[in-house]
C-alpha atoms as a PDB file:
ATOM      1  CA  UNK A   1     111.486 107.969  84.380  1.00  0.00           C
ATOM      2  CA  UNK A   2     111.280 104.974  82.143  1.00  0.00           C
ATOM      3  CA  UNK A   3     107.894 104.132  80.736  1.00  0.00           C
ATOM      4  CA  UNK A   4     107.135 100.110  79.809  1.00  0.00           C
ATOM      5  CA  UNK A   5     104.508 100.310  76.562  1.00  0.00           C
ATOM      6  CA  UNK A   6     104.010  97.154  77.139  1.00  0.00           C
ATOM      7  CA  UNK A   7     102.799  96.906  80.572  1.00  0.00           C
ATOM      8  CA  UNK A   8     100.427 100.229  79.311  1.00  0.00           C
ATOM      9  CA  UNK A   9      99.148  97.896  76.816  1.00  0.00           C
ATOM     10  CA  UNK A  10      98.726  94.984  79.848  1.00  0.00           C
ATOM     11  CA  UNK A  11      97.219  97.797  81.794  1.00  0.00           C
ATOM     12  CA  UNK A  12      94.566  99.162  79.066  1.00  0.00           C
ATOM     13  CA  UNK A  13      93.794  95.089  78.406  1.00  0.00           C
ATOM     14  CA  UNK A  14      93.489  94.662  82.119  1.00  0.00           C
ATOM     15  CA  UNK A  15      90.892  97.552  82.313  1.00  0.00           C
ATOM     16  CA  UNK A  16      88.792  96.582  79.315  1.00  0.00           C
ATOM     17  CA  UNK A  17      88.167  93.044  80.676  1.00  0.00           C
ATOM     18  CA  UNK A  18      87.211  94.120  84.215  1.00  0.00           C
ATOM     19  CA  UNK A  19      84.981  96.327  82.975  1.00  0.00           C
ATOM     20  CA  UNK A  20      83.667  92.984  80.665  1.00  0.00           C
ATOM     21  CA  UNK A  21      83.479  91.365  84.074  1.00  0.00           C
ATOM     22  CA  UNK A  22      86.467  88.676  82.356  1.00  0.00           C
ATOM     23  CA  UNK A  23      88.048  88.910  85.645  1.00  0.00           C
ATOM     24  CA  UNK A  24      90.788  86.026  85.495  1.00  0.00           C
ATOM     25  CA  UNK A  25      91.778  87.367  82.165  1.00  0.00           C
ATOM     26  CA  UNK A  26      91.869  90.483  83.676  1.00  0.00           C
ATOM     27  CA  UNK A  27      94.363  89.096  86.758  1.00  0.00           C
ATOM     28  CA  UNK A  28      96.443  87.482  83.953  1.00  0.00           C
ATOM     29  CA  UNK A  29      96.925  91.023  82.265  1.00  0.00           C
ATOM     30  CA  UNK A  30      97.858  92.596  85.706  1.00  0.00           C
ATOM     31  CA  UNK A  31     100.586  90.089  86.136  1.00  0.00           C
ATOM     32  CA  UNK A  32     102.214  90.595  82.521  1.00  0.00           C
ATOM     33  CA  UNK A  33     101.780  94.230  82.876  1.00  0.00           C
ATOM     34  CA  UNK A  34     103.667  93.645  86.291  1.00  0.00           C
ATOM     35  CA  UNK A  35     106.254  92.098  85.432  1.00  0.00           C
ATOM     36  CA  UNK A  36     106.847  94.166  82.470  1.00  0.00           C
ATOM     37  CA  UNK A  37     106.667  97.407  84.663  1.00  0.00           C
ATOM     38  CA  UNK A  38     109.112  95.621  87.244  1.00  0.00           C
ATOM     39  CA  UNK A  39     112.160  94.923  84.369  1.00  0.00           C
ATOM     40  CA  UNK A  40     112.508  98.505  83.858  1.00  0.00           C
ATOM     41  CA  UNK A  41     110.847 100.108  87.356  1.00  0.00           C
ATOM     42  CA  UNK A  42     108.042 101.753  85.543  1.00  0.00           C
ATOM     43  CA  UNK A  43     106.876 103.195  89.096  1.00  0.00           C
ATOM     44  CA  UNK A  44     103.778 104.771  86.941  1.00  0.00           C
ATOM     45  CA  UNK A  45     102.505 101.592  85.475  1.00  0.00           C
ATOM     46  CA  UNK A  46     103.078  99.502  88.909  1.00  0.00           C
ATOM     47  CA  UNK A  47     101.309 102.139  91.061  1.00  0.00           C
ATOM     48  CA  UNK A  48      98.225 101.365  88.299  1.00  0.00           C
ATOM     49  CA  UNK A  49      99.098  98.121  88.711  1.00  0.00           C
ATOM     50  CA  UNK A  50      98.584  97.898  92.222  1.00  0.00           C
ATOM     51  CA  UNK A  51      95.023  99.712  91.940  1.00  0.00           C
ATOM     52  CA  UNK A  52      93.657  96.862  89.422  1.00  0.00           C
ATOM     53  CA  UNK A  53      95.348  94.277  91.644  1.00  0.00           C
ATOM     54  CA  UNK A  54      93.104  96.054  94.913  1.00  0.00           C
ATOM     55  CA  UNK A  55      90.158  96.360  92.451  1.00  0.00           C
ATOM     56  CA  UNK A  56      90.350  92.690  91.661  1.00  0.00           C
ATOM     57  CA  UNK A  57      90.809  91.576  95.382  1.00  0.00           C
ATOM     58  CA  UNK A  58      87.820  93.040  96.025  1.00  0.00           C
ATOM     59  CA  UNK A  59      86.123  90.802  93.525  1.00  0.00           C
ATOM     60  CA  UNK A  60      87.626  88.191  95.090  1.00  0.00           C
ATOM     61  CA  UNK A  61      89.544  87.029  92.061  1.00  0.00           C
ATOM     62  CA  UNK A  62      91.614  84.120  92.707  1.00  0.00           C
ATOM     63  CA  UNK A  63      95.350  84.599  93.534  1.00  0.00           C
ATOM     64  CA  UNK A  64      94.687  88.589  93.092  1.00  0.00           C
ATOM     65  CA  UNK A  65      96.206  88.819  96.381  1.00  0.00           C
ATOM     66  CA  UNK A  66      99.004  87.011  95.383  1.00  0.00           C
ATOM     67  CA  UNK A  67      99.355  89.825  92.710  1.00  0.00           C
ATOM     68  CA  UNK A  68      98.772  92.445  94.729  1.00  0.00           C
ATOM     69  CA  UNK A  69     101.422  91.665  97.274  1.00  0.00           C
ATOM     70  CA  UNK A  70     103.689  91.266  94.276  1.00  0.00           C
ATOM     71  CA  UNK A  71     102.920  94.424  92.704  1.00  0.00           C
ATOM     72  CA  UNK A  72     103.513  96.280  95.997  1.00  0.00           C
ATOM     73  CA  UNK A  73     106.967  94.284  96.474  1.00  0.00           C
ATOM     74  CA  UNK A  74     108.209  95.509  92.938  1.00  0.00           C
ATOM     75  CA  UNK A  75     106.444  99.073  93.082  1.00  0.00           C
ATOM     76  CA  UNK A  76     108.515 100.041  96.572  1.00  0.00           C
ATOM     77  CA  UNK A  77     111.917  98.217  94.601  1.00  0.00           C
ATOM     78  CA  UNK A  78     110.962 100.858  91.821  1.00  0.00           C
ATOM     79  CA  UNK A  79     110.829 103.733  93.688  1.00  0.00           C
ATOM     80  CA  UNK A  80     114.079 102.546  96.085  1.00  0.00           C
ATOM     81  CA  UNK A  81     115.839 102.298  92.503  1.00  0.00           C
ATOM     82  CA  UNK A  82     116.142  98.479  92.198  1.00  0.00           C
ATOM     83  CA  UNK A  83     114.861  95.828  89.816  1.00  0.00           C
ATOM     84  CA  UNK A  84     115.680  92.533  89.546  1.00  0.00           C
ATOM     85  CA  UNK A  85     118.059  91.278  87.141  1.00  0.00           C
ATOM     86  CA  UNK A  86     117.026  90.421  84.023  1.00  0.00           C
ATOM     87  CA  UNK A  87     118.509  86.917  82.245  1.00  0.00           C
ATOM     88  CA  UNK A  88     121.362  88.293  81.033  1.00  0.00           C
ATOM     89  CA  UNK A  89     122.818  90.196  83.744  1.00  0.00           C
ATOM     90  CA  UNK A  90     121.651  86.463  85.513  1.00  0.00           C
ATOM     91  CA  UNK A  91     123.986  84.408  83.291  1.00  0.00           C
ATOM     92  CA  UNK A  92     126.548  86.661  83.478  1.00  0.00           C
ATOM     93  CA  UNK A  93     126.471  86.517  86.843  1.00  0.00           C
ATOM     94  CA  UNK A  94     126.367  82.785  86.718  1.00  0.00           C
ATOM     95  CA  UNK A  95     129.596  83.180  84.654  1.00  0.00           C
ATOM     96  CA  UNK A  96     131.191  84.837  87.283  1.00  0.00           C
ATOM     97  CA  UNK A  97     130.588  82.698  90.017  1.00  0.00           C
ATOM     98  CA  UNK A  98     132.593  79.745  88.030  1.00  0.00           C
END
């Protein structure tokens, strides 16, 4: 299973700062890990993704749910196998289309 270092290193930043109590810094970190963890379907690093994202709706962070409903969307595409397309498989497929 493919591991993303750099959503672990979104993850570990995303810890430290909730436990600081920097909590939109912390919401920032959860997105970049997410969407680092969603190019390559790190299932692992979304799953931990999705617990900040739940820890941080229960601060009542603003937009966490936003997050957390994203994280969930690209943790079940992970496990189904699927990821989005990343920009070159995008403009090659806008090549095609011509």
């Amino acid at each position: 299973m493919p591991r993303s270092v750099d959503a672990e290193r979104e993850l570990a930043q995303a810890r430290e700062a909730v436990a600081a109590g920097a909590f939109g810094y912390a919401r920032d970190a959860t997105w970049r890990a997410a969407a680092a963890g969603a190019q390559i379907g790190d299932v692992d690093a979304l799953q931990e993704v999705v617990e900040v994202a739940a820890t941080l709706c229960e601060r009542e962070v603003e937009n966490a749910d936003q997050l957390r409903a994203y994280a969930e969307a690209c943790l079940e595409d992970a496990r189904a196998g699927t990821r989005p397309p990343s920009m070159f498989e995008r403009l090659l497929d806008r090549d095609r289309r011509r």
